[in-house]
N, C-alpha and C. Protein backbone atom coordinates (compact mmCIF):
# COMPACT_ATOMS: atom_id res chain seq x y z
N UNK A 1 -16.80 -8.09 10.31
CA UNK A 1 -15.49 -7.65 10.72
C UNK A 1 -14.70 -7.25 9.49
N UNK A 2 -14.02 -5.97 9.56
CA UNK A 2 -13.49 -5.84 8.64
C UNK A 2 -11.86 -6.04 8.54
N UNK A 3 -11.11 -6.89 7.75
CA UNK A 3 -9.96 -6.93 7.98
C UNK A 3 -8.54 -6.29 7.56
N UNK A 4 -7.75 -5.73 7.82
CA UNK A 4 -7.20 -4.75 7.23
C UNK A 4 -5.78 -4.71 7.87
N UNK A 5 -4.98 -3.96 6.82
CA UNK A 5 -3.66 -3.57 7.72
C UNK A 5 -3.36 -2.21 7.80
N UNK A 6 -2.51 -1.80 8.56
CA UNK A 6 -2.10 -0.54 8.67
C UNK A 6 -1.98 0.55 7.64
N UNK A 7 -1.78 -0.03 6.65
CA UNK A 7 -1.24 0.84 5.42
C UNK A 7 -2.82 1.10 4.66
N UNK A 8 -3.52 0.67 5.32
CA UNK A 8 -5.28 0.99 4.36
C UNK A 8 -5.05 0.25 3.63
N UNK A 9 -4.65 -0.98 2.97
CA UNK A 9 -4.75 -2.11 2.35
C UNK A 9 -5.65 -2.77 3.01
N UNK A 10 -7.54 -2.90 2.62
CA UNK A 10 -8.14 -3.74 3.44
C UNK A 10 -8.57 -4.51 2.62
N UNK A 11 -8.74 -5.84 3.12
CA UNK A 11 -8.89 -7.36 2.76
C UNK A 11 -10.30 -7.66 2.29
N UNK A 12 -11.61 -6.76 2.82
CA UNK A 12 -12.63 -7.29 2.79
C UNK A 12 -12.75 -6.90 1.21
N UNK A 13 -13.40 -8.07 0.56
CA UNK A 13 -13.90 -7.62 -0.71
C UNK A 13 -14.71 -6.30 -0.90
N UNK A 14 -15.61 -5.90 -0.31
CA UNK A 14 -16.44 -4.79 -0.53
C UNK A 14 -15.95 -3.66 -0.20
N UNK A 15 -14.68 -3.22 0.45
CA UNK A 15 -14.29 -2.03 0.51
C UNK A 15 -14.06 -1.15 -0.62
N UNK A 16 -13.45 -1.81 -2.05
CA UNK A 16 -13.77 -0.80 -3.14
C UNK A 16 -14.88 -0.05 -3.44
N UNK A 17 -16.06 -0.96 -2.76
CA UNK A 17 -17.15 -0.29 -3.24
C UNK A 17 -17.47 0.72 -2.25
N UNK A 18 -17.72 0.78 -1.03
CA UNK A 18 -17.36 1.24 0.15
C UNK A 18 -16.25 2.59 -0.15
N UNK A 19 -15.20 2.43 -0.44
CA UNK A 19 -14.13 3.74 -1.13
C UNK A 19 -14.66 4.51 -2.13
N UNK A 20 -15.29 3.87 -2.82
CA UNK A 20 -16.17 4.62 -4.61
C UNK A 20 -17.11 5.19 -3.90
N UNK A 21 -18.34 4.82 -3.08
CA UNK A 21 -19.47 5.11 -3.23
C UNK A 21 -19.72 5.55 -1.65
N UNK A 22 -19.51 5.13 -0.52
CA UNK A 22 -19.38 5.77 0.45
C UNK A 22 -18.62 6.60 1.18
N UNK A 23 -17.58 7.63 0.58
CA UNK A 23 -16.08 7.93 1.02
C UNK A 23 -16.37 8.02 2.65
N UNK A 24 -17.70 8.83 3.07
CA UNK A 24 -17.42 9.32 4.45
C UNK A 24 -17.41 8.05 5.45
N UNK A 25 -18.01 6.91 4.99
CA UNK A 25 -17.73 5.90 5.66
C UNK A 25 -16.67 4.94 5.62
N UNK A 26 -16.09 5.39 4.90
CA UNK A 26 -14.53 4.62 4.24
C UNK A 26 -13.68 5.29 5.29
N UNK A 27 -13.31 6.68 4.90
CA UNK A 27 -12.46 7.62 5.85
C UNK A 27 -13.20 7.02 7.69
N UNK A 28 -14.09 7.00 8.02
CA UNK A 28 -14.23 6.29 9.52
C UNK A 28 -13.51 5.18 9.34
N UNK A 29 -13.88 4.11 8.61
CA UNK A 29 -12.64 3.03 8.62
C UNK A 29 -11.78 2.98 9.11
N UNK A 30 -10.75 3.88 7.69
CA UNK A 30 -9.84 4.03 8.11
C UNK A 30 -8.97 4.86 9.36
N UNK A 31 -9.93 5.75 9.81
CA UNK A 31 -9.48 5.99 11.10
C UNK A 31 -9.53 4.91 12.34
N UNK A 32 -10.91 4.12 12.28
CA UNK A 32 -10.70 3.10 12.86
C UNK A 32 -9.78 1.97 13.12
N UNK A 33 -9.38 2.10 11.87
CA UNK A 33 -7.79 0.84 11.52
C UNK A 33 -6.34 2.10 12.03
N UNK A 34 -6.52 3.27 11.93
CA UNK A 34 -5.64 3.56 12.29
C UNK A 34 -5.41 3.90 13.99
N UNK A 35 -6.87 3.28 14.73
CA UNK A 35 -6.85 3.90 16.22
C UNK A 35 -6.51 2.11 16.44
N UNK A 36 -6.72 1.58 15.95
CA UNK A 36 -6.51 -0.25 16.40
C UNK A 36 -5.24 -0.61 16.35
N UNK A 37 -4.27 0.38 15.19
CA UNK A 37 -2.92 -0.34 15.05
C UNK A 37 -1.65 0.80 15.35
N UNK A 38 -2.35 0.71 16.70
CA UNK A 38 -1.13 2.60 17.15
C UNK A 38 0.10 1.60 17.21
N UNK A 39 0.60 0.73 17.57
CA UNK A 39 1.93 0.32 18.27
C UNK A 39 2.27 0.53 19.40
N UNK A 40 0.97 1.58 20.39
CA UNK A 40 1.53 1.64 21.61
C UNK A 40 2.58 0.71 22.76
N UNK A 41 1.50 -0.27 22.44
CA UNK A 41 2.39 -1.78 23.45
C UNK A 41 2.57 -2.63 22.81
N UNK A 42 1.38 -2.99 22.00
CA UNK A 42 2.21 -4.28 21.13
C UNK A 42 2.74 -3.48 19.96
N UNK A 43 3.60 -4.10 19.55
CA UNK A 43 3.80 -4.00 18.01
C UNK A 43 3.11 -3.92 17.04
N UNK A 44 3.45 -3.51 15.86
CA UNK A 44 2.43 -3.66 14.90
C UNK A 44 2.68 -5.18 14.17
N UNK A 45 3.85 -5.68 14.17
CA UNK A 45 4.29 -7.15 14.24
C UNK A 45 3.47 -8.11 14.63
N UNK A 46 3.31 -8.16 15.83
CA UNK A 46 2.60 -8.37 17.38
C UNK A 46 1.46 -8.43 16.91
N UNK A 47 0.54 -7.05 16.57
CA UNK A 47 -0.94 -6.80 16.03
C UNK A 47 -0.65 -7.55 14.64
N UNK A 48 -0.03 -8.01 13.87
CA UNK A 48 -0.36 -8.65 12.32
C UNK A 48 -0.26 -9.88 12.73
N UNK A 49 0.25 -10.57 13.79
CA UNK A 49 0.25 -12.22 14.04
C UNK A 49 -0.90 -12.28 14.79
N UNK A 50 -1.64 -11.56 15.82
CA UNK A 50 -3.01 -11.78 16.47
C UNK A 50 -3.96 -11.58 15.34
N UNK A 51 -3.93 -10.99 14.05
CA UNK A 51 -4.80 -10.42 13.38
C UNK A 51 -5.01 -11.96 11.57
N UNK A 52 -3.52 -12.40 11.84
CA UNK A 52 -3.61 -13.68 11.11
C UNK A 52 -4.83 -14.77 11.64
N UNK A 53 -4.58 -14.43 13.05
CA UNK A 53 -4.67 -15.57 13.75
C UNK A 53 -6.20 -15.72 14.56
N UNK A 54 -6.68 -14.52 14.13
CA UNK A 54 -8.31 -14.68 13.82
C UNK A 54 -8.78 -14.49 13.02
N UNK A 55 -8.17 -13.86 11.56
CA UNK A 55 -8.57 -14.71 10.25
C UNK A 55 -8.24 -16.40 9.83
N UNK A 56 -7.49 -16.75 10.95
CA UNK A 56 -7.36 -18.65 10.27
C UNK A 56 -8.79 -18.81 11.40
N UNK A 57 -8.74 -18.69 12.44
CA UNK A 57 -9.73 -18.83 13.57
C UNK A 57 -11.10 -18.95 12.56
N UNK A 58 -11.18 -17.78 12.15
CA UNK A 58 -12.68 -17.48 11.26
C UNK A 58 -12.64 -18.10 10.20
N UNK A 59 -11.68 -18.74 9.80
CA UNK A 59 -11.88 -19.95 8.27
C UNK A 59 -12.00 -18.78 7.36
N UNK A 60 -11.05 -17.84 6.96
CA UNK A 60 -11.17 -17.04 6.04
C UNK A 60 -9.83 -16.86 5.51
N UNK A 61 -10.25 -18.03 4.46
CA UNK A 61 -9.06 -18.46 3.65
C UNK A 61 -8.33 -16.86 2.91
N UNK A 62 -9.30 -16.12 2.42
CA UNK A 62 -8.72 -14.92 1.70
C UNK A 62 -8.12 -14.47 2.71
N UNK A 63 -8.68 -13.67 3.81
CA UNK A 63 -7.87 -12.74 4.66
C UNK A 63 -7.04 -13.56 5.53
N UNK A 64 -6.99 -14.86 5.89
CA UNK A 64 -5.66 -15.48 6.24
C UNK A 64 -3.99 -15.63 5.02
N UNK A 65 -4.75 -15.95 4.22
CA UNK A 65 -3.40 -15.97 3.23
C UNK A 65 -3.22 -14.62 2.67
N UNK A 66 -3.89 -13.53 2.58
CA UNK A 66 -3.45 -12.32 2.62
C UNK A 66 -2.34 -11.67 3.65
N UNK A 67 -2.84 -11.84 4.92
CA UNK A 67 -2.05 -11.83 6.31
C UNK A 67 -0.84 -12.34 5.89
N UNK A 68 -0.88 -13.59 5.90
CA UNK A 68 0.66 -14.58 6.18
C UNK A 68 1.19 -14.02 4.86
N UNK A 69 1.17 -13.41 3.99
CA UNK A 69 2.13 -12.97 2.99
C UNK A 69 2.61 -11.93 3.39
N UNK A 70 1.46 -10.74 3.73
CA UNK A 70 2.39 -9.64 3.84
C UNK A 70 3.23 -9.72 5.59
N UNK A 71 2.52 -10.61 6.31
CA UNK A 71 3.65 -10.80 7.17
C UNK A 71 4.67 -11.14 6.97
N UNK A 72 5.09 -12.17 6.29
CA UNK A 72 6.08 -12.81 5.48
C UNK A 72 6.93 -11.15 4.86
N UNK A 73 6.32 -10.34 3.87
CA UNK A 73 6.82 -9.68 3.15
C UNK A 73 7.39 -8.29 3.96
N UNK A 74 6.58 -8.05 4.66
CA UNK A 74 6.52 -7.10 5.75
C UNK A 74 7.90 -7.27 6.92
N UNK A 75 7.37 -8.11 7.77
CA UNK A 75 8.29 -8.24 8.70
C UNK A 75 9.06 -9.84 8.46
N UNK A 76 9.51 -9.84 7.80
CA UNK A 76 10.11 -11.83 7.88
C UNK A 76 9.60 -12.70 8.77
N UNK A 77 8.38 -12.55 8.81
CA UNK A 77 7.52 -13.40 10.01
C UNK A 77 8.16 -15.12 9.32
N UNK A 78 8.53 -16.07 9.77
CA UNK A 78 8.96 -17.23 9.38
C UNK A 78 7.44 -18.44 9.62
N UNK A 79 7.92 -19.32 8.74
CA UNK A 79 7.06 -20.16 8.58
C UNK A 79 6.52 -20.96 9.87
N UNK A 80 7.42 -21.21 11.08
CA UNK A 80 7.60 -21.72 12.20
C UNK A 80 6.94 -20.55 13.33
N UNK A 81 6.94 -19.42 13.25
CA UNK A 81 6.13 -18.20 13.71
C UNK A 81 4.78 -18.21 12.92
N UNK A 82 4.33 -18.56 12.11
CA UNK A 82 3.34 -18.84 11.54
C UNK A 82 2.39 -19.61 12.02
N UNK A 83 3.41 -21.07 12.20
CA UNK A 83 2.38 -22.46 12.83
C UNK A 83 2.24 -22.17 14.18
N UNK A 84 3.44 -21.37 14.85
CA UNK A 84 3.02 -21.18 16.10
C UNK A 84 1.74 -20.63 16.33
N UNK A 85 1.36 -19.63 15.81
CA UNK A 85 0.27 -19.00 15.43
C UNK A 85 -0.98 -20.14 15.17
N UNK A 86 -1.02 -20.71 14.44
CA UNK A 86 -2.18 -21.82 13.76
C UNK A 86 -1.88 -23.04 14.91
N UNK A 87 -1.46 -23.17 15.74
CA UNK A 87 -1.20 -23.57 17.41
C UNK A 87 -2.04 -23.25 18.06
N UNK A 88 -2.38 -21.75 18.21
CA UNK A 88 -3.29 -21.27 19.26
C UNK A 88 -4.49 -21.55 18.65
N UNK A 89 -4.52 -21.38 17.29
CA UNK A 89 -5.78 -21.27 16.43
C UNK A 89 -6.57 -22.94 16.31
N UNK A 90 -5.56 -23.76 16.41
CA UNK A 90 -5.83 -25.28 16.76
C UNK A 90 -6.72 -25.66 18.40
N UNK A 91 -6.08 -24.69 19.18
CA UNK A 91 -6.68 -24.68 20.84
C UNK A 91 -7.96 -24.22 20.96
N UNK A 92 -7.83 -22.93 20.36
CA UNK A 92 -8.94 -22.10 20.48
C UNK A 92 -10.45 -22.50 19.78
N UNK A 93 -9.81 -22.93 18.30
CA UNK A 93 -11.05 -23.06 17.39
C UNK A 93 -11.07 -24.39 16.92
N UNK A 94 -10.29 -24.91 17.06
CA UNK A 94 -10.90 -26.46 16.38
C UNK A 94 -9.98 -27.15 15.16
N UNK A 95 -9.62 -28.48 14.88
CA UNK A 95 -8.83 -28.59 13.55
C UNK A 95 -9.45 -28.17 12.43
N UNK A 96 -10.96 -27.96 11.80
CA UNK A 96 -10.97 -27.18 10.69
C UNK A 96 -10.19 -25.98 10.23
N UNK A 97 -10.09 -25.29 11.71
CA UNK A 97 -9.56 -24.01 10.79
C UNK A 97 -7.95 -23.97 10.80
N UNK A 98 -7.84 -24.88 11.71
CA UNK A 98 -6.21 -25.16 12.04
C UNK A 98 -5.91 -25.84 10.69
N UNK A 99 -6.10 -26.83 10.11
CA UNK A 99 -6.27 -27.84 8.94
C UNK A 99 -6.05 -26.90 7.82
N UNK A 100 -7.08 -25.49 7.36
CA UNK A 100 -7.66 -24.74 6.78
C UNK A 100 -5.98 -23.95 6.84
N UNK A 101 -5.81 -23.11 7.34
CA UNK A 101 -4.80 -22.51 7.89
C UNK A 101 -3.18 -23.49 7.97
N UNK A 102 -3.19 -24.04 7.92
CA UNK A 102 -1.88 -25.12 7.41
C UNK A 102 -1.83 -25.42 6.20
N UNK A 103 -2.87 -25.52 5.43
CA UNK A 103 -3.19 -25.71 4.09
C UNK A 103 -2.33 -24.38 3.01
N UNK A 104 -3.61 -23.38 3.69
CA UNK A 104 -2.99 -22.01 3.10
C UNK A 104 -1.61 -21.98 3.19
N UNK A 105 -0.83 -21.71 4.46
CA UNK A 105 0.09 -21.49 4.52
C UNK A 105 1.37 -22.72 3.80
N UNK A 106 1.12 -23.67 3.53
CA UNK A 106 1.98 -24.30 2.15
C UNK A 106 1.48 -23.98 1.22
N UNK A 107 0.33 -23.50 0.67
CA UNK A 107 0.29 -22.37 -0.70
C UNK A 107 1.40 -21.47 -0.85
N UNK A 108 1.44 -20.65 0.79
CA UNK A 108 1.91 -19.74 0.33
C UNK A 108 3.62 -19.61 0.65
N UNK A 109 4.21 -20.89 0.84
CA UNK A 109 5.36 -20.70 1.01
C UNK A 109 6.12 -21.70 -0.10
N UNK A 110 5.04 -22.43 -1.00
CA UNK A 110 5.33 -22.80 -2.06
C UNK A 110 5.91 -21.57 -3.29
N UNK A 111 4.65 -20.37 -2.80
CA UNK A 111 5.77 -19.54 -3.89
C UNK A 111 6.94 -18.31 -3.83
């Protein structure tokens, strides 16, 4: 899965290499990220808190604390909209990643 935001800022480590050395498969990407995050109905708000919230799900400490910043930076997503988030992620998946994902997120509101 590749994780990404709207702006072609993507999370997965290997996309530089992927951008350098494969462009024509990079450009699908990014069309792909750009057919996933139209805003039709949800938000793109909306789409960055479901999109946190199966990177804490998946125990992926990088692309979760990537998420919760630029949500944070992006839209003032609050710390309490956050846990709500790592709530569902507690139901759904289990306290590791909930645990995992509470962790991060006092990293990242420490700075």
């Amino acid at each position: 899965m590749v994780n990404c935001m709207k702006e072609q800022v993507f999370f997965g480590e290997g996309m530089a290499m992927v951008k350098r050395d494969y462009p024509d498969l990079y450009e699908a990407i990014v069309a792909l990220n750009e057919a996933a995050y139209t805003g039709k109905v949800l938000d793109y708000r909306t789409q960055k808190l479901i999109a946190m919230g199966i990177n804490a799900a998946a125990s992926d400490e990088r692309a979760t604390k990537k998420q919760m910043i630029s949500a944070i930076k992006e839209f003032g997503v609050t710390k309490d909209e956050i846990v709500d988030v790592l709530r569902v992620v507690l139901l759904t998946s289990g306290m590791p990643p909930f645990t995992k994902g509470m962790k991060i997120l006092g990293e990242v509101m420490e700075k």
